[in-house]
C-alpha atoms as a PDB file:
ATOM      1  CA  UNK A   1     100.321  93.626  11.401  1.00  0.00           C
ATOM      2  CA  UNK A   2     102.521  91.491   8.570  1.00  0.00           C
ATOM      3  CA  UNK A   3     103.794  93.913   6.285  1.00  0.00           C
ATOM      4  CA  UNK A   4     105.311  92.358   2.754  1.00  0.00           C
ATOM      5  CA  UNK A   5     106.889  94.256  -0.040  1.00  0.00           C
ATOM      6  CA  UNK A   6     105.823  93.497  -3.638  1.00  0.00           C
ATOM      7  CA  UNK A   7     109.848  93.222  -4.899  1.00  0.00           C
ATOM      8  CA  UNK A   8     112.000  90.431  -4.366  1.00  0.00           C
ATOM      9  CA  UNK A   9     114.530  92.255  -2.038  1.00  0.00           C
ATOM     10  CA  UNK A  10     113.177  94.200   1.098  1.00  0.00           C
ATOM     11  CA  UNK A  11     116.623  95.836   1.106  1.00  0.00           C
ATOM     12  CA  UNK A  12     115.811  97.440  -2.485  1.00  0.00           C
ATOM     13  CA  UNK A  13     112.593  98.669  -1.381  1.00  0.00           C
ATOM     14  CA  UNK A  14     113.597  99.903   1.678  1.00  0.00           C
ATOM     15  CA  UNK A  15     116.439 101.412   0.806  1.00  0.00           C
ATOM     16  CA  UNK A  16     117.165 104.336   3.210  1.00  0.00           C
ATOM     17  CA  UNK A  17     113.913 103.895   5.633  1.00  0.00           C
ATOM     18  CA  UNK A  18     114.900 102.541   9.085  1.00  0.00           C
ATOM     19  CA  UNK A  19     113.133 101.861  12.342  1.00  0.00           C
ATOM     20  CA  UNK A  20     111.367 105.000  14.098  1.00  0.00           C
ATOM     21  CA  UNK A  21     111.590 106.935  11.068  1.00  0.00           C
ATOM     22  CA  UNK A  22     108.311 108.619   8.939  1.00  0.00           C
ATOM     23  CA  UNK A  23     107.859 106.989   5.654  1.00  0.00           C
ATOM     24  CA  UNK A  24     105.115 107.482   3.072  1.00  0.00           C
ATOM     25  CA  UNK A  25     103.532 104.220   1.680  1.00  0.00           C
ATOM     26  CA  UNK A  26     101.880 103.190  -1.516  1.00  0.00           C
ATOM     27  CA  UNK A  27     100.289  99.422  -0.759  1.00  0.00           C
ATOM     28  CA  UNK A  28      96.976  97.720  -0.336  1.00  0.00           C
ATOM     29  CA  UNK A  29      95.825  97.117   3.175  1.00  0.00           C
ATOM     30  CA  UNK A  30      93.698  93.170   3.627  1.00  0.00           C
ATOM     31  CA  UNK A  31      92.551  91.151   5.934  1.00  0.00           C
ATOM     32  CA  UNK A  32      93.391  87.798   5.650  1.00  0.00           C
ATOM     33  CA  UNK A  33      92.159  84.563   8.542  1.00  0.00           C
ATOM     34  CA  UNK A  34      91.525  88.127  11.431  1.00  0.00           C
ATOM     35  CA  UNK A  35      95.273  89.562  10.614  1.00  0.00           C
ATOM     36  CA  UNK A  36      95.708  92.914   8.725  1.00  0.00           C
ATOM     37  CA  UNK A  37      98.600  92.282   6.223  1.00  0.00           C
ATOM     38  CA  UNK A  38     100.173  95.339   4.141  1.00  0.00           C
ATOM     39  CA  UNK A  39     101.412  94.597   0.594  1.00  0.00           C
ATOM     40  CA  UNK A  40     104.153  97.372   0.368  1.00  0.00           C
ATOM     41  CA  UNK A  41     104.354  98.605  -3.838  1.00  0.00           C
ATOM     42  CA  UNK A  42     106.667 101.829  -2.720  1.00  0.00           C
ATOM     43  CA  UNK A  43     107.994 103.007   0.793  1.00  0.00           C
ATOM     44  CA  UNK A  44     110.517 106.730   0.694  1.00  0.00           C
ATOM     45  CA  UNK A  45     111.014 108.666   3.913  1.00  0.00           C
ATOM     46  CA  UNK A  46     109.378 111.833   4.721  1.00  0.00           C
ATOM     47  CA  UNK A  47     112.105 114.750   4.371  1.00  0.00           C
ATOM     48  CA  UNK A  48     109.430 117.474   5.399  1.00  0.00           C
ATOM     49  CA  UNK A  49     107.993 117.451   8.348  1.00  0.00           C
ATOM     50  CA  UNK A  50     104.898 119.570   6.827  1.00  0.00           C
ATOM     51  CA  UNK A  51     104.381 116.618   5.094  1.00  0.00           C
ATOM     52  CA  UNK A  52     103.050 114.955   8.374  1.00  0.00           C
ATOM     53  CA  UNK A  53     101.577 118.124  10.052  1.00  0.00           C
ATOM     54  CA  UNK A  54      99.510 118.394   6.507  1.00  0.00           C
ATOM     55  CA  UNK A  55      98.383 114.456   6.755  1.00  0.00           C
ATOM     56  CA  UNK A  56      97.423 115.060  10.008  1.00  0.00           C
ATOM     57  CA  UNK A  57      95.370 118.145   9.322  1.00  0.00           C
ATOM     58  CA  UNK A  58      93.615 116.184   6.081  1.00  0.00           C
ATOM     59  CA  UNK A  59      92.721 113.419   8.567  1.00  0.00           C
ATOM     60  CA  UNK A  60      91.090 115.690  11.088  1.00  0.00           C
ATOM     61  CA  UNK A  61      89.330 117.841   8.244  1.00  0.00           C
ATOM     62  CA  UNK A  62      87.654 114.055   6.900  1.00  0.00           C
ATOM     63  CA  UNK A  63      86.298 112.536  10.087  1.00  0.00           C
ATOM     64  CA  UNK A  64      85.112 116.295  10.898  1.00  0.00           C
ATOM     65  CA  UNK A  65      83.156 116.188   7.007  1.00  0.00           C
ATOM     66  CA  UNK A  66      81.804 113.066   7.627  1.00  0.00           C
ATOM     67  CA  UNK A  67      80.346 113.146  10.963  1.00  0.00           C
ATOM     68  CA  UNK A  68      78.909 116.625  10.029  1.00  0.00           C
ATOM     69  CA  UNK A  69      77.333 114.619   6.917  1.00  0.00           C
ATOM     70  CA  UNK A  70      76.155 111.895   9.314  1.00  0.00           C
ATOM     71  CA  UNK A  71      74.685 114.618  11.600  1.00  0.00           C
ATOM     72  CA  UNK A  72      72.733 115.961   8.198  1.00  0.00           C
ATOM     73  CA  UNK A  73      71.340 112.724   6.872  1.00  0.00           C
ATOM     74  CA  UNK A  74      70.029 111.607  10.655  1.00  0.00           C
ATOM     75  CA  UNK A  75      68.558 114.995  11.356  1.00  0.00           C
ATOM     76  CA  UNK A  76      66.779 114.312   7.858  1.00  0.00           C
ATOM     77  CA  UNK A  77      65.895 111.076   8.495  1.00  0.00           C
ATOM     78  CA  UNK A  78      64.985 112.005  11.613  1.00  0.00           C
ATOM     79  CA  UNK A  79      62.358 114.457  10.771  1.00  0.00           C
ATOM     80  CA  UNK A  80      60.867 112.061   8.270  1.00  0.00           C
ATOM     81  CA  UNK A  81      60.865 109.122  10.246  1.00  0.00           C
ATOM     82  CA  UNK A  82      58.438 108.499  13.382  1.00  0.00           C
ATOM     83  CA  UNK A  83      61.132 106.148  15.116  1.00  0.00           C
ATOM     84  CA  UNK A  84      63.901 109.014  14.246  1.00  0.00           C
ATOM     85  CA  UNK A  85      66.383 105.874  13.945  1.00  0.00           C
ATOM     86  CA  UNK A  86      68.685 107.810  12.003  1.00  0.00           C
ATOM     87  CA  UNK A  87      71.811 105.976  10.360  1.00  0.00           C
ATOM     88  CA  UNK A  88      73.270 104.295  13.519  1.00  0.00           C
ATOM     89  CA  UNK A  89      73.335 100.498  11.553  1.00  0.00           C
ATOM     90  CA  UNK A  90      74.196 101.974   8.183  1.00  0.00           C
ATOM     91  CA  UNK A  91      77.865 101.857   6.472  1.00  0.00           C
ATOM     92  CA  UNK A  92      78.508 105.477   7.456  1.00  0.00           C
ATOM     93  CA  UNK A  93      78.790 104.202  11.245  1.00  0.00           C
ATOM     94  CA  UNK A  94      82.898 104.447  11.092  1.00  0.00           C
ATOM     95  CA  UNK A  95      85.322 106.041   9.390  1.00  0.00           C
ATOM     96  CA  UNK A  96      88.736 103.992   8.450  1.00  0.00           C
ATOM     97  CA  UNK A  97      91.508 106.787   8.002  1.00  0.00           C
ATOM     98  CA  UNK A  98      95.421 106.212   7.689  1.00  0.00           C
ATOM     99  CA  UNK A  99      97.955 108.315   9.231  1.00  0.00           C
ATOM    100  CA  UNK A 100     101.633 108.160   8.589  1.00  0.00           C
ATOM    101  CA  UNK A 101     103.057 106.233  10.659  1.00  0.00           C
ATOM    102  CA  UNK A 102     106.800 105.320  11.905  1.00  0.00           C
ATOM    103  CA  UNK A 103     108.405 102.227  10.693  1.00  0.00           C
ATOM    104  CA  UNK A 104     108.000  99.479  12.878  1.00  0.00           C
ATOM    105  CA  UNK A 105     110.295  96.001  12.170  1.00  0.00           C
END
């Protein structure tokens, strides 16, 4: 993964983040020729590790909501439907979730 900063200097952005450290970023995530690139607006370390225990716990709680949602909507389409396909091919097949990660040069 390319990861670019929005500022001229990395060093201003950056200031204060180093490798194997948690950091909390603000940036857009594309994909661009089959390579995920991160444009970087604002990166500040995590003082509190709560901070990552609650991420964490927010991540879980999500893909738990969701697949219990998915579980709904094919037991409903299920019971209408003679085939009982449900919503394997539909957009709420995956779930994309972020997690804070530790800076990586």
């Amino acid at each position: 993964m390319h990861i670019s900063f929005l500022q001229e200097s990395q060093e201003n952005t950056s200031a204060g983040i180093s490798e194997n450290m948690y950091c909390r970023v603000v940036g857009s995530v594309r994909v661009s020729q089959e390579k995920k690139n991160v444009m970087v607006f604002k990166i500040t370390q995590v003082s509190d590790m709560l901070e990552v225990d609650a991420h964490e716990l927010e991540v879980v709680h999500a893909r738990l909501k969701i697949r219990q949602y998915k579980q709904k909507e094919n037991d409903s389409i299920g019971a209408n439907s003679a085939g009982g396909a449900g919503l394997t091919n539909s957009m709420m097949g995956g779930l994309a979730t972020g997690k804070i990660r530790k800076v990586h040069n």
